[in-house]
PDB file of N, CA and C in Angstrom:
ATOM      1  N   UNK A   1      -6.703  -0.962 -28.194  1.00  0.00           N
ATOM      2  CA  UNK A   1      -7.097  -1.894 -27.168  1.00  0.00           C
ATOM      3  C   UNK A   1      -8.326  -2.680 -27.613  1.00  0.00           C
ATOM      4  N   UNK A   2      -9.331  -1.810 -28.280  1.00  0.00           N
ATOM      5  CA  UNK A   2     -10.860  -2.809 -29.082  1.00  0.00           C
ATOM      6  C   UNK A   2     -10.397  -3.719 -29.724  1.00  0.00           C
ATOM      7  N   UNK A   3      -9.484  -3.474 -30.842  1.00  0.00           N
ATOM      8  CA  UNK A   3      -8.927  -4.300 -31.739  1.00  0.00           C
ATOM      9  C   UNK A   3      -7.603  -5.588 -31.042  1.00  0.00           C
ATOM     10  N   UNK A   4      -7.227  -5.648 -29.863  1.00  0.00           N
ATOM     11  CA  UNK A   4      -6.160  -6.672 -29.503  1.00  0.00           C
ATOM     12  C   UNK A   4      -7.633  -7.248 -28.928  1.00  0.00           C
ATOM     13  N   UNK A   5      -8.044  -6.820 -28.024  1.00  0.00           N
ATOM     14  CA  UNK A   5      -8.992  -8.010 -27.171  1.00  0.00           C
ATOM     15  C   UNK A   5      -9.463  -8.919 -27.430  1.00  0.00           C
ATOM     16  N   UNK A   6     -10.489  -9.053 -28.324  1.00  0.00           N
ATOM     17  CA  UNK A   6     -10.877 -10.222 -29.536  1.00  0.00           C
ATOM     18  C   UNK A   6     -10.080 -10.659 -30.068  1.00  0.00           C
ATOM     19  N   UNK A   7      -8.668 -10.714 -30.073  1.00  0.00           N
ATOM     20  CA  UNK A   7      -8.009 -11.440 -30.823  1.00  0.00           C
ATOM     21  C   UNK A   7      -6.998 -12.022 -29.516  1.00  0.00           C
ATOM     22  N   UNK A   8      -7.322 -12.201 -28.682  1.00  0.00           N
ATOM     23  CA  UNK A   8      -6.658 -13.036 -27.676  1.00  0.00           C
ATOM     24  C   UNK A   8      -7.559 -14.500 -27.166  1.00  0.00           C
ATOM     25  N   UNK A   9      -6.575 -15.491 -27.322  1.00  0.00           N
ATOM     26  CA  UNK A   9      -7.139 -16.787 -26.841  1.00  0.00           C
ATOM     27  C   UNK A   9      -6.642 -16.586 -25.213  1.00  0.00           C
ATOM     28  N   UNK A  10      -8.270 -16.231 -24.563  1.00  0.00           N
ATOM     29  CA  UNK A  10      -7.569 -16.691 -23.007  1.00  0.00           C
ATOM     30  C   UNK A  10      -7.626 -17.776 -22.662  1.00  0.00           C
ATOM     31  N   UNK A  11      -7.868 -19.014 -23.392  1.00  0.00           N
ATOM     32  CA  UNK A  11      -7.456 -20.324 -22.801  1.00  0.00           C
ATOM     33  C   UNK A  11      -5.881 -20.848 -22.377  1.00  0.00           C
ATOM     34  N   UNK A  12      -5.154 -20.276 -23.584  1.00  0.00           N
ATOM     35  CA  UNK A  12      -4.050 -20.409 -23.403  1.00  0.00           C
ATOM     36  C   UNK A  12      -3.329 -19.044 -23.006  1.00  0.00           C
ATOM     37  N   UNK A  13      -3.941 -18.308 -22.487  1.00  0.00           N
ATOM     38  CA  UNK A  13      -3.204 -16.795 -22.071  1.00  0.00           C
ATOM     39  C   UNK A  13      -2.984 -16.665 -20.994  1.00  0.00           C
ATOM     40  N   UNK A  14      -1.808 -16.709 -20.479  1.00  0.00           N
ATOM     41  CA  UNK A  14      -1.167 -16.336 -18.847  1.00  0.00           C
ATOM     42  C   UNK A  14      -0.145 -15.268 -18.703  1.00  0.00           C
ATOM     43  N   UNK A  15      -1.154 -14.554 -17.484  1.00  0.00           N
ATOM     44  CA  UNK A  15       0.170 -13.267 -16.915  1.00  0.00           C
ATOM     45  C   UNK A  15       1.079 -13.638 -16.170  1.00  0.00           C
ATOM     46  N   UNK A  16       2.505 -13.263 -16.194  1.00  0.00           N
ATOM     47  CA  UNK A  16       3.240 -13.146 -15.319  1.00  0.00           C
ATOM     48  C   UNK A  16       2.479 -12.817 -13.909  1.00  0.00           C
ATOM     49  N   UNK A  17       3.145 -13.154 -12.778  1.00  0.00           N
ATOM     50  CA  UNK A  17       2.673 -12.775 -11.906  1.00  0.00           C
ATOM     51  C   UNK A  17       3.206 -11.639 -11.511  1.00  0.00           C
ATOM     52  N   UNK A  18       4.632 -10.975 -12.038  1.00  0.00           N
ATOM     53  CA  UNK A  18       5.192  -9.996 -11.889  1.00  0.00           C
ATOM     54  C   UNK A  18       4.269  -8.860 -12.764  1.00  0.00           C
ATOM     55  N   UNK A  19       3.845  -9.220 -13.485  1.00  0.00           N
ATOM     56  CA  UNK A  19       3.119  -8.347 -14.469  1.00  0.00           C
ATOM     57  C   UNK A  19       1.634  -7.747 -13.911  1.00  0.00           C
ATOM     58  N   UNK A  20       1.098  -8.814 -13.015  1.00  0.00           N
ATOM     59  CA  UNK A  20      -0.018  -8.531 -12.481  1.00  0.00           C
ATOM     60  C   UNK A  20       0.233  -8.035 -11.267  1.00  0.00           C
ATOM     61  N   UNK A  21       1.168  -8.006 -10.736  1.00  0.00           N
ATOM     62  CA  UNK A  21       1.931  -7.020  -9.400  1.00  0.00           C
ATOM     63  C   UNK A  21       1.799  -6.408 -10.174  1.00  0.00           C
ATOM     64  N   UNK A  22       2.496  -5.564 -11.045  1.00  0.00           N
ATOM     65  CA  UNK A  22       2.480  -4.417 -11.388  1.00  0.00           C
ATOM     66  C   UNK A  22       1.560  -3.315 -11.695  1.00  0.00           C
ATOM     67  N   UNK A  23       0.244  -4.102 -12.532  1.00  0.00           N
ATOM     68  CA  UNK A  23      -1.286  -3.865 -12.892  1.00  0.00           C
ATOM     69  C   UNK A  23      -1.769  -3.253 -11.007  1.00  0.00           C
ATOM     70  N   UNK A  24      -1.693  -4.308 -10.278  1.00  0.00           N
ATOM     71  CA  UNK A  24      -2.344  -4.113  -9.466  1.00  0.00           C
ATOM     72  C   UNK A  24      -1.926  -3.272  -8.386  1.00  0.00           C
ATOM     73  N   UNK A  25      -0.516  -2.996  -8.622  1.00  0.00           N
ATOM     74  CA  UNK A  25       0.222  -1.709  -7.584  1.00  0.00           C
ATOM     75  C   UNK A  25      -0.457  -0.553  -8.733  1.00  0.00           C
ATOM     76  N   UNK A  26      -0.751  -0.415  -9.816  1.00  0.00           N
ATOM     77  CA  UNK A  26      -1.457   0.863 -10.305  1.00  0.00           C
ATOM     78  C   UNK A  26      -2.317   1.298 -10.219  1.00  0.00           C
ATOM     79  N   UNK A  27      -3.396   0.120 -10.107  1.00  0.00           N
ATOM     80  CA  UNK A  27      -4.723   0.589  -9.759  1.00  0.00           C
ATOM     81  C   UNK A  27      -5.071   0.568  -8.251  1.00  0.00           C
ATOM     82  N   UNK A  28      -3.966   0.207  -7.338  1.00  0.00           N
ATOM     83  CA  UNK A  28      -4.009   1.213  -5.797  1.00  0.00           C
ATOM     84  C   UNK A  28      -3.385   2.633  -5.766  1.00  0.00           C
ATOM     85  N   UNK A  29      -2.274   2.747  -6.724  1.00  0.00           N
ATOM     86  CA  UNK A  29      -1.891   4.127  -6.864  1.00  0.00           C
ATOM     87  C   UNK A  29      -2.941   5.174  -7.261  1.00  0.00           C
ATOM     88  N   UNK A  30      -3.823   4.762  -8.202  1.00  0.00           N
ATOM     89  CA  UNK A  30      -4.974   5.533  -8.919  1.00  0.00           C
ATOM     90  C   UNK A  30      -5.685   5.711  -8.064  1.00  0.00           C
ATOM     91  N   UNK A  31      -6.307   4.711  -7.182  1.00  0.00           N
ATOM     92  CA  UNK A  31      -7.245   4.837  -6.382  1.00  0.00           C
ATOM     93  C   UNK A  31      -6.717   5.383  -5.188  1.00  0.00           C
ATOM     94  N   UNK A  32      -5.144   5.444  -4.809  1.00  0.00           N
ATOM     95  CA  UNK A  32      -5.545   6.536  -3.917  1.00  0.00           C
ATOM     96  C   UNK A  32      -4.808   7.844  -4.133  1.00  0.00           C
ATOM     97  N   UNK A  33      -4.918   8.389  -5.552  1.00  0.00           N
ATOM     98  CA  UNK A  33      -4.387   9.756  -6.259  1.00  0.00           C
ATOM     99  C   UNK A  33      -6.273  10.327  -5.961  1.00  0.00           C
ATOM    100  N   UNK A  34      -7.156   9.555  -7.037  1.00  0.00           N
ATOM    101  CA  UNK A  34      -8.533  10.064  -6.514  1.00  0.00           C
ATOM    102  C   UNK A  34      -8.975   9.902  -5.138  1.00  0.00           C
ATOM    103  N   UNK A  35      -8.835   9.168  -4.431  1.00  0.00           N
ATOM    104  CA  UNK A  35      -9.093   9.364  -2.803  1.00  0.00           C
ATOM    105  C   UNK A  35      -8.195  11.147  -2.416  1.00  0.00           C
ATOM    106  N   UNK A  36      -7.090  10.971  -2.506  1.00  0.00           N
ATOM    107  CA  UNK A  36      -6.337  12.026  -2.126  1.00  0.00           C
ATOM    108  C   UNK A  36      -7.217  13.330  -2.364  1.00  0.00           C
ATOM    109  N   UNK A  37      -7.289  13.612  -3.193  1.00  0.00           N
ATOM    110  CA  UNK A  37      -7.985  14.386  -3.680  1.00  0.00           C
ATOM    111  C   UNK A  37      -9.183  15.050  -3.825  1.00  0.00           C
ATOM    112  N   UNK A  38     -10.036  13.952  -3.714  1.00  0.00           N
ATOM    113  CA  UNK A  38     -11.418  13.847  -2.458  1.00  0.00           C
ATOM    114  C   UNK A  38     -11.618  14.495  -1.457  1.00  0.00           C
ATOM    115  N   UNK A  39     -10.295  13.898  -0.459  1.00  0.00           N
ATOM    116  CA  UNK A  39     -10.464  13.930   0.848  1.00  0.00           C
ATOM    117  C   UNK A  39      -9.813  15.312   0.772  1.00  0.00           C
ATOM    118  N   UNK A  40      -8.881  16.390  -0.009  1.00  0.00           N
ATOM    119  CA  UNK A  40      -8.449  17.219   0.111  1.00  0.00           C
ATOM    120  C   UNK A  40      -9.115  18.279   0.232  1.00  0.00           C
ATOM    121  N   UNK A  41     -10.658  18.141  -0.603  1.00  0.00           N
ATOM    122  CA  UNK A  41     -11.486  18.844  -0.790  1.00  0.00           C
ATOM    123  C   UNK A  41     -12.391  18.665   0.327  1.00  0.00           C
ATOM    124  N   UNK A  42     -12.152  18.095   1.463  1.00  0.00           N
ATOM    125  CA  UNK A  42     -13.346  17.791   2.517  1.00  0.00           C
ATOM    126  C   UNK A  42     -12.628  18.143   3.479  1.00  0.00           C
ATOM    127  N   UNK A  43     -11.209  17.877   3.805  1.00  0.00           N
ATOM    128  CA  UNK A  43     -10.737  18.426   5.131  1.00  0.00           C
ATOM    129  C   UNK A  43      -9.652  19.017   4.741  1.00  0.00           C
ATOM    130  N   UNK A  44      -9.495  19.283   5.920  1.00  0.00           N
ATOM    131  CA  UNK A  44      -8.221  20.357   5.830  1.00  0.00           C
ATOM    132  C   UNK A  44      -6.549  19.764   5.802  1.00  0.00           C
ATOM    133  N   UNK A  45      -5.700  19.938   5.421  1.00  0.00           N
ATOM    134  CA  UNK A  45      -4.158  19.161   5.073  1.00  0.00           C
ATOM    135  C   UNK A  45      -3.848  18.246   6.348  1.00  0.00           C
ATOM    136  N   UNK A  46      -4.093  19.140   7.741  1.00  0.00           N
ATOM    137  CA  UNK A  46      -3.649  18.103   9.250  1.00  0.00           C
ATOM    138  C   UNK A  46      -4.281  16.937   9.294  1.00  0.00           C
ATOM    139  N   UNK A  47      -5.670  17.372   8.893  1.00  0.00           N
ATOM    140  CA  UNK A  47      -6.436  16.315   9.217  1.00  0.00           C
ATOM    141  C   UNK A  47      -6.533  15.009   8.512  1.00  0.00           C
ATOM    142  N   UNK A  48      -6.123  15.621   7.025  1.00  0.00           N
ATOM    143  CA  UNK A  48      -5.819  14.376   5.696  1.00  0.00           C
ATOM    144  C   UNK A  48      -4.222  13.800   6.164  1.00  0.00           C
ATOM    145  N   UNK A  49      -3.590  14.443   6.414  1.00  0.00           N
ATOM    146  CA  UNK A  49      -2.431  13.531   7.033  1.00  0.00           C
ATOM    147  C   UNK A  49      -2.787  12.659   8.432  1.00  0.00           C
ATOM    148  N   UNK A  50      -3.524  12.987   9.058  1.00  0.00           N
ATOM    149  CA  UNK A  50      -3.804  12.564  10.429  1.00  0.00           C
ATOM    150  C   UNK A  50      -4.228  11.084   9.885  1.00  0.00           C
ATOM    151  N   UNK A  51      -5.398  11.342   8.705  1.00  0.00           N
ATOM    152  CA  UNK A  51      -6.224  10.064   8.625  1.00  0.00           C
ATOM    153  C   UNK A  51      -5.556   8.918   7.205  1.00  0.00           C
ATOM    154  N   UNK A  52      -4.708   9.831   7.087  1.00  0.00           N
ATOM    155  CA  UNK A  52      -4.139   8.929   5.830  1.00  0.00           C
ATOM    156  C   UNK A  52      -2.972   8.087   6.758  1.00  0.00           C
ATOM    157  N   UNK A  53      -2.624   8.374   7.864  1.00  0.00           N
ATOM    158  CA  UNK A  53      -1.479   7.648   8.561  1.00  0.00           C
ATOM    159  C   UNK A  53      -1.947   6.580   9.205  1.00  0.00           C
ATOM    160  N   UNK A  54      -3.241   7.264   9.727  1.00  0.00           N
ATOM    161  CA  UNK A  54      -3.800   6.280  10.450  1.00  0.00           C
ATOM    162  C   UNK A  54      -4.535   4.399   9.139  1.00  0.00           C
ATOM    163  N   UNK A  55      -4.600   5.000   8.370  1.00  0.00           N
ATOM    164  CA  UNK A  55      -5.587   4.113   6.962  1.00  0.00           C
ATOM    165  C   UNK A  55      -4.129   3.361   6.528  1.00  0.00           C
ATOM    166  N   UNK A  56      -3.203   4.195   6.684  1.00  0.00           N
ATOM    167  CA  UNK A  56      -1.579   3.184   6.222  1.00  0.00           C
ATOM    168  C   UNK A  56      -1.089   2.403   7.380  1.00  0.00           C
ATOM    169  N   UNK A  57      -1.768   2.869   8.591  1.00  0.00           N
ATOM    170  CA  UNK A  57      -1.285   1.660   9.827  1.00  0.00           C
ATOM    171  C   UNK A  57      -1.835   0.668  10.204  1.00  0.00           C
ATOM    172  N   UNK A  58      -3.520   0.821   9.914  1.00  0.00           N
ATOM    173  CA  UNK A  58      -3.984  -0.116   9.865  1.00  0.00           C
ATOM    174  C   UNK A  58      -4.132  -1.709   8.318  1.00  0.00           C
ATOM    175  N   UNK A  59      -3.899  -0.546   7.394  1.00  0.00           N
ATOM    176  CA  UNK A  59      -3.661  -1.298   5.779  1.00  0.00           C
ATOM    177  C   UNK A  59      -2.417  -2.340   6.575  1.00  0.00           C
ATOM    178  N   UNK A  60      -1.258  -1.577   7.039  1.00  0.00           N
ATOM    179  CA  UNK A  60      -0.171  -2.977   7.108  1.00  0.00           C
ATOM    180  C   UNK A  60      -0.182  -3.383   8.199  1.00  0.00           C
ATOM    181  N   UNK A  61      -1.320  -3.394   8.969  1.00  0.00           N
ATOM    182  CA  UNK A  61      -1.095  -4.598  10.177  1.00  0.00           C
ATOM    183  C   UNK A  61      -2.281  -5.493   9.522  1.00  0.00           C
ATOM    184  N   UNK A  62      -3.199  -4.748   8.808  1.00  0.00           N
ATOM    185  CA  UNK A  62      -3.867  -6.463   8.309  1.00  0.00           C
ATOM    186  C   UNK A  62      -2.788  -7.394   7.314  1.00  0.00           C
ATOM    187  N   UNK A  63      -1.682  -6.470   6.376  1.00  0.00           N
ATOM    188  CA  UNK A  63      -1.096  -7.385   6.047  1.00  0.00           C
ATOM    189  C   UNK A  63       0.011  -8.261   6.414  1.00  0.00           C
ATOM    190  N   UNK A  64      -0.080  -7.476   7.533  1.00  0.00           N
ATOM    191  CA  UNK A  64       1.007  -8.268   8.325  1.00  0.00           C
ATOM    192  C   UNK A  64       0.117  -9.615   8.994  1.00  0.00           C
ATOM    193  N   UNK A  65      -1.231  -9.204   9.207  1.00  0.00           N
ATOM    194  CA  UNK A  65      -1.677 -10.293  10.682  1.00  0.00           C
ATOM    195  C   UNK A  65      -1.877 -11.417   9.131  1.00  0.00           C
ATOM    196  N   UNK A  66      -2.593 -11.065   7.899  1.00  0.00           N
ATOM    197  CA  UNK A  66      -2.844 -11.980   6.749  1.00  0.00           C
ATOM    198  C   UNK A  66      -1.488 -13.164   6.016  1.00  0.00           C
ATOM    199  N   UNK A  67      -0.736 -12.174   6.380  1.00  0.00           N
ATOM    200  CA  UNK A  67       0.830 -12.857   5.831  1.00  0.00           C
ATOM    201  C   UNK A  67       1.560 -13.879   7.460  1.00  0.00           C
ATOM    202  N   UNK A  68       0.927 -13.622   8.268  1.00  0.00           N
ATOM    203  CA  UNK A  68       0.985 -14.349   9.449  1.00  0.00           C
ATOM    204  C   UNK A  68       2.707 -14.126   9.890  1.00  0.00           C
ATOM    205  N   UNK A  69       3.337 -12.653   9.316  1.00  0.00           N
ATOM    206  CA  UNK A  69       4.599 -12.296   9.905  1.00  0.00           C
ATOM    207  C   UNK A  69       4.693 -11.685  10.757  1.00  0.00           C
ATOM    208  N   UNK A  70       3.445 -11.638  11.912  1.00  0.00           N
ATOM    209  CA  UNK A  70       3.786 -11.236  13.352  1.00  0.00           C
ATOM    210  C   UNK A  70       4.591 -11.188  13.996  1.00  0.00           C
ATOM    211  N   UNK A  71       4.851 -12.527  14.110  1.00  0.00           N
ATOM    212  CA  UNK A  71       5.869 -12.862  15.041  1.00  0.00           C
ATOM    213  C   UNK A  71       7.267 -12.436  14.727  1.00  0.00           C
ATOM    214  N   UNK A  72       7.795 -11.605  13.535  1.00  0.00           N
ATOM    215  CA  UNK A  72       8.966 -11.085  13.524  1.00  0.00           C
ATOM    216  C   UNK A  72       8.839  -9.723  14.419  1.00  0.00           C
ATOM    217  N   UNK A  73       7.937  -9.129  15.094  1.00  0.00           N
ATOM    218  CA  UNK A  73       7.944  -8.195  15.957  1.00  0.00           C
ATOM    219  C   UNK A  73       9.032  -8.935  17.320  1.00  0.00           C
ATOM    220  N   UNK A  74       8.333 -10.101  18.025  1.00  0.00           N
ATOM    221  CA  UNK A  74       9.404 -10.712  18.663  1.00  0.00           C
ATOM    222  C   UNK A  74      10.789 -10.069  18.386  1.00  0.00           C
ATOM    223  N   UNK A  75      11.261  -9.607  17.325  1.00  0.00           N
ATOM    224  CA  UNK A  75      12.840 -10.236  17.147  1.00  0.00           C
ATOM    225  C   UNK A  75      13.244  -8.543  16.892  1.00  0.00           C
ATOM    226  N   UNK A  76      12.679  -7.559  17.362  1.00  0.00           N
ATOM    227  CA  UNK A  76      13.065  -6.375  17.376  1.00  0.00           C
ATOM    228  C   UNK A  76      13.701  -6.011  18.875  1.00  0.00           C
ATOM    229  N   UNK A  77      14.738  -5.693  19.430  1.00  0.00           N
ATOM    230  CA  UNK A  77      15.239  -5.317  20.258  1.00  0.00           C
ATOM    231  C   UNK A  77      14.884  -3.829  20.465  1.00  0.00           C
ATOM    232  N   UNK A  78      15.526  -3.567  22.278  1.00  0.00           N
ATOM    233  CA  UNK A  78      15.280  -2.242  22.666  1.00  0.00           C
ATOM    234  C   UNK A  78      16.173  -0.917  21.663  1.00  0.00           C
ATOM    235  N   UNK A  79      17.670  -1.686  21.383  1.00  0.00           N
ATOM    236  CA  UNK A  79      18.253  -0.807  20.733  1.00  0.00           C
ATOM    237  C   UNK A  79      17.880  -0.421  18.934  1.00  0.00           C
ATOM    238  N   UNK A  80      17.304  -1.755  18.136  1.00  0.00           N
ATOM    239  CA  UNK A  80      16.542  -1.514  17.133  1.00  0.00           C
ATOM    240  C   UNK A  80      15.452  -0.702  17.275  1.00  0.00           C
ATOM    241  N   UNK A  81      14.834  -0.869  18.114  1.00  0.00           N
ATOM    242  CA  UNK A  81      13.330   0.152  18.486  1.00  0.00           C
ATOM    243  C   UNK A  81      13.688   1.904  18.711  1.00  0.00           C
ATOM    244  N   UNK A  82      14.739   2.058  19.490  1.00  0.00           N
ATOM    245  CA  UNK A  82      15.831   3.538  19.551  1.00  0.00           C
ATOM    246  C   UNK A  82      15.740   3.903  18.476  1.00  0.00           C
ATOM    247  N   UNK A  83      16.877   3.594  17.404  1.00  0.00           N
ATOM    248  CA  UNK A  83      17.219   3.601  16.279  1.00  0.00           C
ATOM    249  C   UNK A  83      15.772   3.940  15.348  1.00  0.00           C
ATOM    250  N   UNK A  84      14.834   3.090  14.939  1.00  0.00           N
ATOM    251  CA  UNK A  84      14.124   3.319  14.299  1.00  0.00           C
ATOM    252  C   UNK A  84      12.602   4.787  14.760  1.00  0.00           C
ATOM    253  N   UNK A  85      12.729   4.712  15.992  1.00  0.00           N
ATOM    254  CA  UNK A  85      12.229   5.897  16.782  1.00  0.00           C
ATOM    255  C   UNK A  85      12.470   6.772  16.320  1.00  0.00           C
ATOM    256  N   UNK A  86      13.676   6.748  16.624  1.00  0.00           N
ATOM    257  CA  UNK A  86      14.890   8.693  15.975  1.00  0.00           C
ATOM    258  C   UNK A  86      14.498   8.968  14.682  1.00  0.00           C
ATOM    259  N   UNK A  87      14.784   7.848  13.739  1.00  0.00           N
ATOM    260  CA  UNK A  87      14.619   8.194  12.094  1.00  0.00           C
ATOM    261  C   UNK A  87      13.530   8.362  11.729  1.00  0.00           C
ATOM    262  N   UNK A  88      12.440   7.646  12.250  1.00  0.00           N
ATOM    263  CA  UNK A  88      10.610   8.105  12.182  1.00  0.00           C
ATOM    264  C   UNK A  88      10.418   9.048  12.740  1.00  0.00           C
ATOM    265  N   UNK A  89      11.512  10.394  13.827  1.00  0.00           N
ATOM    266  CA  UNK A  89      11.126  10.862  14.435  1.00  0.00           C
ATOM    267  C   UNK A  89      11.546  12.255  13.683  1.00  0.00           C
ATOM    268  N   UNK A  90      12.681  11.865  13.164  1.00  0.00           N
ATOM    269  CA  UNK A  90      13.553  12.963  12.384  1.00  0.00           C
ATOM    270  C   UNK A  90      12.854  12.991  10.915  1.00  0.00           C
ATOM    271  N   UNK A  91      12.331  12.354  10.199  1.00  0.00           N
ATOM    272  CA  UNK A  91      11.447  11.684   8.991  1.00  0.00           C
ATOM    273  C   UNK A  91      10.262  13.327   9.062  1.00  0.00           C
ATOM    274  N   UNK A  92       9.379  12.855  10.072  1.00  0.00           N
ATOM    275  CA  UNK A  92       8.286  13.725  10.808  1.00  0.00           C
ATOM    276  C   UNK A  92       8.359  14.882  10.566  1.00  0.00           C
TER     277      UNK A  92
END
């Protein structure tokens, strides 16, 4: 890795953007393998599930409110809402 770096022109050097998805889904995986692990050592298993559900519900409603796809909540029906109840419920 010492030896490629210096020998890259980043003027003309571009990542895929698929490539940098990828970079950057790893270094949230990493960061939360060491979070996990952390927090394993500070509370107890209920409580690390309690707060890790809660840190994943709030993570995707900011990306939902940021991506401005709210409004596909609108378009969920009573019988879609059933359905997905049971399987989050049976999941559990």
């Amino acid at each position: 890795m010492v030896a490629i770096l210096p020998n890259i022109d980043f003027k003309t050097f571009k990542i895929n953007k698929y490539s940098l998805m990828v970079l950057l889904s790893s270094i949230i995986k990493s960061f939360q393998l060491f979070a996990t692990v952390y927090f394993l050592t500070k509370l107890d298993p209920v409580n690390f599930y309690l707060l890790e559900t809660i840190i994943i519900i709030i993570f995707s409603l900011l990306l939902l409110i940021i991506k401005k796809e709210i409004y596909q909540f609108k378009l969920l029906n009573k019988k879609y809402l059933k359905l997905l109840t049971s399987a989050n419920t049976v999941a559990v």
